[in-house]
C-alpha atoms as a PDB file:
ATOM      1  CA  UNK A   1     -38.041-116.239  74.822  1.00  0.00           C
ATOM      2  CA  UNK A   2     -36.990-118.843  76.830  1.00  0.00           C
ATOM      3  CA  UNK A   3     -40.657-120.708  76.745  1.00  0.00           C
ATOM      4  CA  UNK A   4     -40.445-120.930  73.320  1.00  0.00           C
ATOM      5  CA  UNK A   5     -38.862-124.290  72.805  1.00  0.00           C
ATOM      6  CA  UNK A   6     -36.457-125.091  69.778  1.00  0.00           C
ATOM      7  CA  UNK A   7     -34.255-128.015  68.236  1.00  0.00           C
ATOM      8  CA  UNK A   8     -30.856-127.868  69.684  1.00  0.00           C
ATOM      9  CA  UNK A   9     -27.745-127.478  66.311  1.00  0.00           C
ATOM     10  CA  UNK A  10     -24.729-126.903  65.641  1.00  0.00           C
ATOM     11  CA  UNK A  11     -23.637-124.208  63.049  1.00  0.00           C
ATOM     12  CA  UNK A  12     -20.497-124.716  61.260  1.00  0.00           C
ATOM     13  CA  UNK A  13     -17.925-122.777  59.124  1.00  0.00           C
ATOM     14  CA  UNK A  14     -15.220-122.572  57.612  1.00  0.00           C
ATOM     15  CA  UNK A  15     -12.367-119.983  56.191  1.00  0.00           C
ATOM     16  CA  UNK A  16      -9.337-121.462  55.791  1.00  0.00           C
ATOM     17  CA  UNK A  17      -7.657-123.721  58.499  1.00  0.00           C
ATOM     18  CA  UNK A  18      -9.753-121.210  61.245  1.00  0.00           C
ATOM     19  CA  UNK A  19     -12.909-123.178  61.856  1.00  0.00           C
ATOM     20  CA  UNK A  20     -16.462-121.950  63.972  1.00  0.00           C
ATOM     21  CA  UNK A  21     -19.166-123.903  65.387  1.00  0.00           C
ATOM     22  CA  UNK A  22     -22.254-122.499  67.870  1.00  0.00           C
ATOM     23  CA  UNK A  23     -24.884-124.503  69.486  1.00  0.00           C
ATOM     24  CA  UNK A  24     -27.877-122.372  68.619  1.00  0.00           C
ATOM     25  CA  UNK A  25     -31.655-123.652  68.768  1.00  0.00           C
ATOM     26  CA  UNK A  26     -32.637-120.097  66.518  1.00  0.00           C
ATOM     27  CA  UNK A  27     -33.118-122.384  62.917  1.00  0.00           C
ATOM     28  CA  UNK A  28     -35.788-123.228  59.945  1.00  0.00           C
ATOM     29  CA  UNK A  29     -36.294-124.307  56.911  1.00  0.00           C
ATOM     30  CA  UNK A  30     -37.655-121.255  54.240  1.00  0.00           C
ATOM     31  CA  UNK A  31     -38.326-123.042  51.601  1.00  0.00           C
ATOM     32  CA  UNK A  32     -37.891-126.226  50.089  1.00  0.00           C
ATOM     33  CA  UNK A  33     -37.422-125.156  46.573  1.00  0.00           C
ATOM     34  CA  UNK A  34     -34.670-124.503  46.169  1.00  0.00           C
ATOM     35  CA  UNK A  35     -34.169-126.073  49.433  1.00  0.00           C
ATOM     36  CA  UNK A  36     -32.879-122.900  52.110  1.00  0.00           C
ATOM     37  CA  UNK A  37     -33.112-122.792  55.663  1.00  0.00           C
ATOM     38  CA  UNK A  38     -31.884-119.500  58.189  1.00  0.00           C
ATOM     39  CA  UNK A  39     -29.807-119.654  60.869  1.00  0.00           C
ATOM     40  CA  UNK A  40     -29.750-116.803  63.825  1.00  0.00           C
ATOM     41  CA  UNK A  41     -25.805-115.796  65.281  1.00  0.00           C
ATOM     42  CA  UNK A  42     -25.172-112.755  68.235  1.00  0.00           C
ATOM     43  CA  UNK A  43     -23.795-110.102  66.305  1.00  0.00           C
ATOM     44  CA  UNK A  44     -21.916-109.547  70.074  1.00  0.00           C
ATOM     45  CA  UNK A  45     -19.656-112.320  69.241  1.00  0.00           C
ATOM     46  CA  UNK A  46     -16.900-110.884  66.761  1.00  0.00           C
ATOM     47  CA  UNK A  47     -15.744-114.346  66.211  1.00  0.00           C
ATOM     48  CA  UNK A  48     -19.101-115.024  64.381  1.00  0.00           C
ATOM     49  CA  UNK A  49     -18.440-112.594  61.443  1.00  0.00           C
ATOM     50  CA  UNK A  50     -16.623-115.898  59.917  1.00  0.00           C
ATOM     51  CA  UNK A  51     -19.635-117.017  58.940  1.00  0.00           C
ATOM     52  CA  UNK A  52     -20.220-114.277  56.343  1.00  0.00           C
ATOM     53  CA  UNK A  53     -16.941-114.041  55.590  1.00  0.00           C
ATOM     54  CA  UNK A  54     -16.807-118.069  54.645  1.00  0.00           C
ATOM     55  CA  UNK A  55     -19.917-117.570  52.489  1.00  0.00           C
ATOM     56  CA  UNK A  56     -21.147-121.138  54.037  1.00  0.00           C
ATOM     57  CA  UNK A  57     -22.168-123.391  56.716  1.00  0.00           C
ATOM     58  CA  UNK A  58     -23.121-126.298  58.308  1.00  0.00           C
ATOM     59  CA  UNK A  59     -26.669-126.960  60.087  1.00  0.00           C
ATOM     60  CA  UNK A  60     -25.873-130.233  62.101  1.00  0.00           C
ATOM     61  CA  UNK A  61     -29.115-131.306  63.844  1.00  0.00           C
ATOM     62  CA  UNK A  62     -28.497-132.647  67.302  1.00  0.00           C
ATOM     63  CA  UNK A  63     -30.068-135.888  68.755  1.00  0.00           C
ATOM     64  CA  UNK A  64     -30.656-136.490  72.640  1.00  0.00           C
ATOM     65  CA  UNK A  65     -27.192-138.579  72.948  1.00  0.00           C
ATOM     66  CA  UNK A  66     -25.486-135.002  71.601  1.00  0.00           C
ATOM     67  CA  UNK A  67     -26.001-133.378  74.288  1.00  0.00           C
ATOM     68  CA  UNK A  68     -22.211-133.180  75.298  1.00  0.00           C
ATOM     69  CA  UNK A  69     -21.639-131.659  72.118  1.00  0.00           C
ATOM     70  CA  UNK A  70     -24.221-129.062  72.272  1.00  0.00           C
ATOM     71  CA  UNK A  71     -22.735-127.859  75.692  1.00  0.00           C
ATOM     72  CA  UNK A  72     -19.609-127.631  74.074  1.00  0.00           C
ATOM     73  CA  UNK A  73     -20.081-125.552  71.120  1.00  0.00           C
ATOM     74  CA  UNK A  74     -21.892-123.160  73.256  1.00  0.00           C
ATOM     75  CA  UNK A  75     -19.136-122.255  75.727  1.00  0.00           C
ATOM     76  CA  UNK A  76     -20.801-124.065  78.418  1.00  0.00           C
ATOM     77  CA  UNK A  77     -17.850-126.109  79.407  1.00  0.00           C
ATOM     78  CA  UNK A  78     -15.191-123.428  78.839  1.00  0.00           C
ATOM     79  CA  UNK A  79     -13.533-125.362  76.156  1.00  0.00           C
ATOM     80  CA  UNK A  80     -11.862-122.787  74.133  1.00  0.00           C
ATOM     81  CA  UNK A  81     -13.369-122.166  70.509  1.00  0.00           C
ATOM     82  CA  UNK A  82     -10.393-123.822  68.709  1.00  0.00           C
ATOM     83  CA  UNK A  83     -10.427-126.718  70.810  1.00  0.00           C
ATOM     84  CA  UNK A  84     -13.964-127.603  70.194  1.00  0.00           C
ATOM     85  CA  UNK A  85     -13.821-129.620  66.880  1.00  0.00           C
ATOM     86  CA  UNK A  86     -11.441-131.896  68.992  1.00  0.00           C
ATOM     87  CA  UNK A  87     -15.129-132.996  69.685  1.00  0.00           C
ATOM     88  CA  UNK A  88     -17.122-135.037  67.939  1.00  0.00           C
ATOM     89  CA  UNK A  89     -16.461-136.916  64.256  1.00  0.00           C
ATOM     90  CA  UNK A  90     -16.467-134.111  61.848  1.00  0.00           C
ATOM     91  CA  UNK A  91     -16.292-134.357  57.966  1.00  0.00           C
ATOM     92  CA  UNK A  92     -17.189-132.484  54.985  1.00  0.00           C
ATOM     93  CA  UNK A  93     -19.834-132.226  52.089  1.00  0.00           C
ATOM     94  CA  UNK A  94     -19.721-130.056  49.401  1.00  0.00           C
ATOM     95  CA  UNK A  95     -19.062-126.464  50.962  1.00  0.00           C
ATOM     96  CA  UNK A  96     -16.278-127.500  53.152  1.00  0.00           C
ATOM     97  CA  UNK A  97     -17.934-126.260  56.157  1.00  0.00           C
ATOM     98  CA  UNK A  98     -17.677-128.945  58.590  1.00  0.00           C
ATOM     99  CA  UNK A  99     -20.553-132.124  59.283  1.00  0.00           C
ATOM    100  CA  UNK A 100     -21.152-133.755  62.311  1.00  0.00           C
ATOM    101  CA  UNK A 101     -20.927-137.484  61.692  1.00  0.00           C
ATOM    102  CA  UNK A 102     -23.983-138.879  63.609  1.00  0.00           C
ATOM    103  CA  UNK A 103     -26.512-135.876  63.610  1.00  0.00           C
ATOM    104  CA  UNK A 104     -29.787-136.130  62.755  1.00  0.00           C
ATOM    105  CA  UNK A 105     -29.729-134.694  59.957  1.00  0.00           C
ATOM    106  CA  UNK A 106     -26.655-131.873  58.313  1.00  0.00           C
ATOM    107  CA  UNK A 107     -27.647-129.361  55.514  1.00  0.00           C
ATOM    108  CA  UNK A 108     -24.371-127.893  53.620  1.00  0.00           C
ATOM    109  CA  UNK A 109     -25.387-124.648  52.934  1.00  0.00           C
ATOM    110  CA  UNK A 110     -24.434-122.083  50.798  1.00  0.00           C
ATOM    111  CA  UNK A 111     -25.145-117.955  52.064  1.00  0.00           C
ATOM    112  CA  UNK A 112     -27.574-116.304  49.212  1.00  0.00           C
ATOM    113  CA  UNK A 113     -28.850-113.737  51.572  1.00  0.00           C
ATOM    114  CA  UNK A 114     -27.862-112.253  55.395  1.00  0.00           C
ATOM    115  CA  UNK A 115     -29.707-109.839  57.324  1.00  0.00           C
ATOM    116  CA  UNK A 116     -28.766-107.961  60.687  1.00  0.00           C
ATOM    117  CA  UNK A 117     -31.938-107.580  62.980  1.00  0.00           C
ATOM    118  CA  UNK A 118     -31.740-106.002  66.214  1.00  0.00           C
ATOM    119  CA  UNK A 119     -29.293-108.499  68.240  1.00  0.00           C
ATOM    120  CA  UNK A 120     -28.906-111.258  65.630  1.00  0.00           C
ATOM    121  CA  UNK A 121     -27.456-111.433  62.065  1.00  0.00           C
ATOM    122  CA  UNK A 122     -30.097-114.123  60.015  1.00  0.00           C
ATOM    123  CA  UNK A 123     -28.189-116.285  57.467  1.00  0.00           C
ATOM    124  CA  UNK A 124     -30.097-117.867  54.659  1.00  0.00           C
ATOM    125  CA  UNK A 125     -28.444-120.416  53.358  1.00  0.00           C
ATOM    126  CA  UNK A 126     -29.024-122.615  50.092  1.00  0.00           C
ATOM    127  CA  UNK A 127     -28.948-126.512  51.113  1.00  0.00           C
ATOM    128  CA  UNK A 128     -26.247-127.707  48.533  1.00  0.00           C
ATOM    129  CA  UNK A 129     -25.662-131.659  50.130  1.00  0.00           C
ATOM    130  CA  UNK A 130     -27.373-132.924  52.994  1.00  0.00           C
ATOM    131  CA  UNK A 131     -26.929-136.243  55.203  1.00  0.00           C
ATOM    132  CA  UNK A 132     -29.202-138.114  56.824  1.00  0.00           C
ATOM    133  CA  UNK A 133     -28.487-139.619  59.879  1.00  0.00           C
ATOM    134  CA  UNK A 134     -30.359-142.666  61.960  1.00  0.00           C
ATOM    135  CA  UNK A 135     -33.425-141.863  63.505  1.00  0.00           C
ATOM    136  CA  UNK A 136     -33.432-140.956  67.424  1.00  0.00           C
ATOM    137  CA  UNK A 137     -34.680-138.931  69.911  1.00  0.00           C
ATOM    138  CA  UNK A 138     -34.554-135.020  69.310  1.00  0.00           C
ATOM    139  CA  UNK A 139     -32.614-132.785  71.861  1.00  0.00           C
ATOM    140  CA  UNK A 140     -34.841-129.241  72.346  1.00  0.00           C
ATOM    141  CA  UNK A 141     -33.983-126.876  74.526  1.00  0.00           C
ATOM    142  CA  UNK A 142     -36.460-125.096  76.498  1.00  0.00           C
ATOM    143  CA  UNK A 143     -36.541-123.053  79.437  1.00  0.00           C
ATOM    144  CA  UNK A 144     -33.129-122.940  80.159  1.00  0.00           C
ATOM    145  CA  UNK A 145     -32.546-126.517  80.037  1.00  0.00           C
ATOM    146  CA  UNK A 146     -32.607-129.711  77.539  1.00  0.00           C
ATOM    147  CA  UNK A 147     -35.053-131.925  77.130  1.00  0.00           C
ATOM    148  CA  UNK A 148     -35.684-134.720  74.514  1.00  0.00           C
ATOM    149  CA  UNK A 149     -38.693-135.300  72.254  1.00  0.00           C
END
C-alpha cells in the first residue's frame, strides 16, 4: 500500500470541548450530488470512535507548506492528542467540527453512513459548507515519505 500515493488531510471532530484530528491520506469524493466524500480511521485507535460518536467532521486538505501540521496530527512528533489543535488556525463551519484556516480546500461534513472493513471504519460524510482556500502546491504522501505535486 505504500506505492499507492494519496493527498495528505486532516480529519476533524468534535463532541463537546474533547476535540480529534488525524493526518490520513485514505479520502474521496463519492458523489457530488448531494456532495459526500469517505474518510478511512484505524479502528485500533479507541480515541477515533469520536468520530461516530460526534456524527461529523472535518476534511481539511493539506498544501506542501502544511507539512508541519500533517506530522503533527499523525503522532509523528509525539505531541499529545489534546495538544495538537494548539497547531495551526482552526475555526468552524456549519457542523462545528473544526477547519483548518489555510487548507486547500475543508468540506464540513455531516456522517449519513459508516462502515467497518477489515482494519478501517469508512465514514461517509455529507459536505454541508466547504471553504476554499488559495491555490498551491499539493502535499501527497507516498512511499513512506511526502512529496509535493
Amino acid at each position: 500500500m505504500s506505492r499507492l500515493a494519496g493527498h495528505v488531510h486532516i480529519v476533524t471532530t468534535a463532541e463537546g470541548s474533547v476535540r480529534r484530528g488525524v493526518t490520513i491520506t485514505a479520502a474521496c469524493s463519492v458523489s457530488d450530488d448531494p456532495p459526500t466524500v469517505l474518510v478511512c480511521l484505524n479502528l485500533a485507535n479507541p480515541r477515533n470512535r469520536i468520530f461516530v460518536e460526534s456524527g461529523r467532521f472535518a476534511l481539511n486538505v493539506l498544501a506542501a507548506d502544511q507539512m508541519d501540521l500533517a506530522h503533527v496530527f499523525s503522532g509523528r512528533d509525539g505531541i499529545e492528542p489534546e495538544l495538537r489543535f494548539d497547531y495551526g488556525n482552526w475555526t468552524t463551519l456549519s457542523t462545528g467540527a473544526p477547519v483548518l484556516s489555510r487548507a486547500l480546500a475543508a468540506f464540513d461534513c455531516e456522517i449519513i453512513d459508516s462502515k467497518a472493513i477489515a482494519t478501517h471504519m469508512v465514514l461517509f460524510g455529507k459536505v454541508m459548507a466547504m471553504e476554499i482556500g488559495d491555490p498551491r502546491e499539493a502535499l501527497v504522501y507516498f512511499h513512506r515519505d511526502y512529496h509535493t505535486l
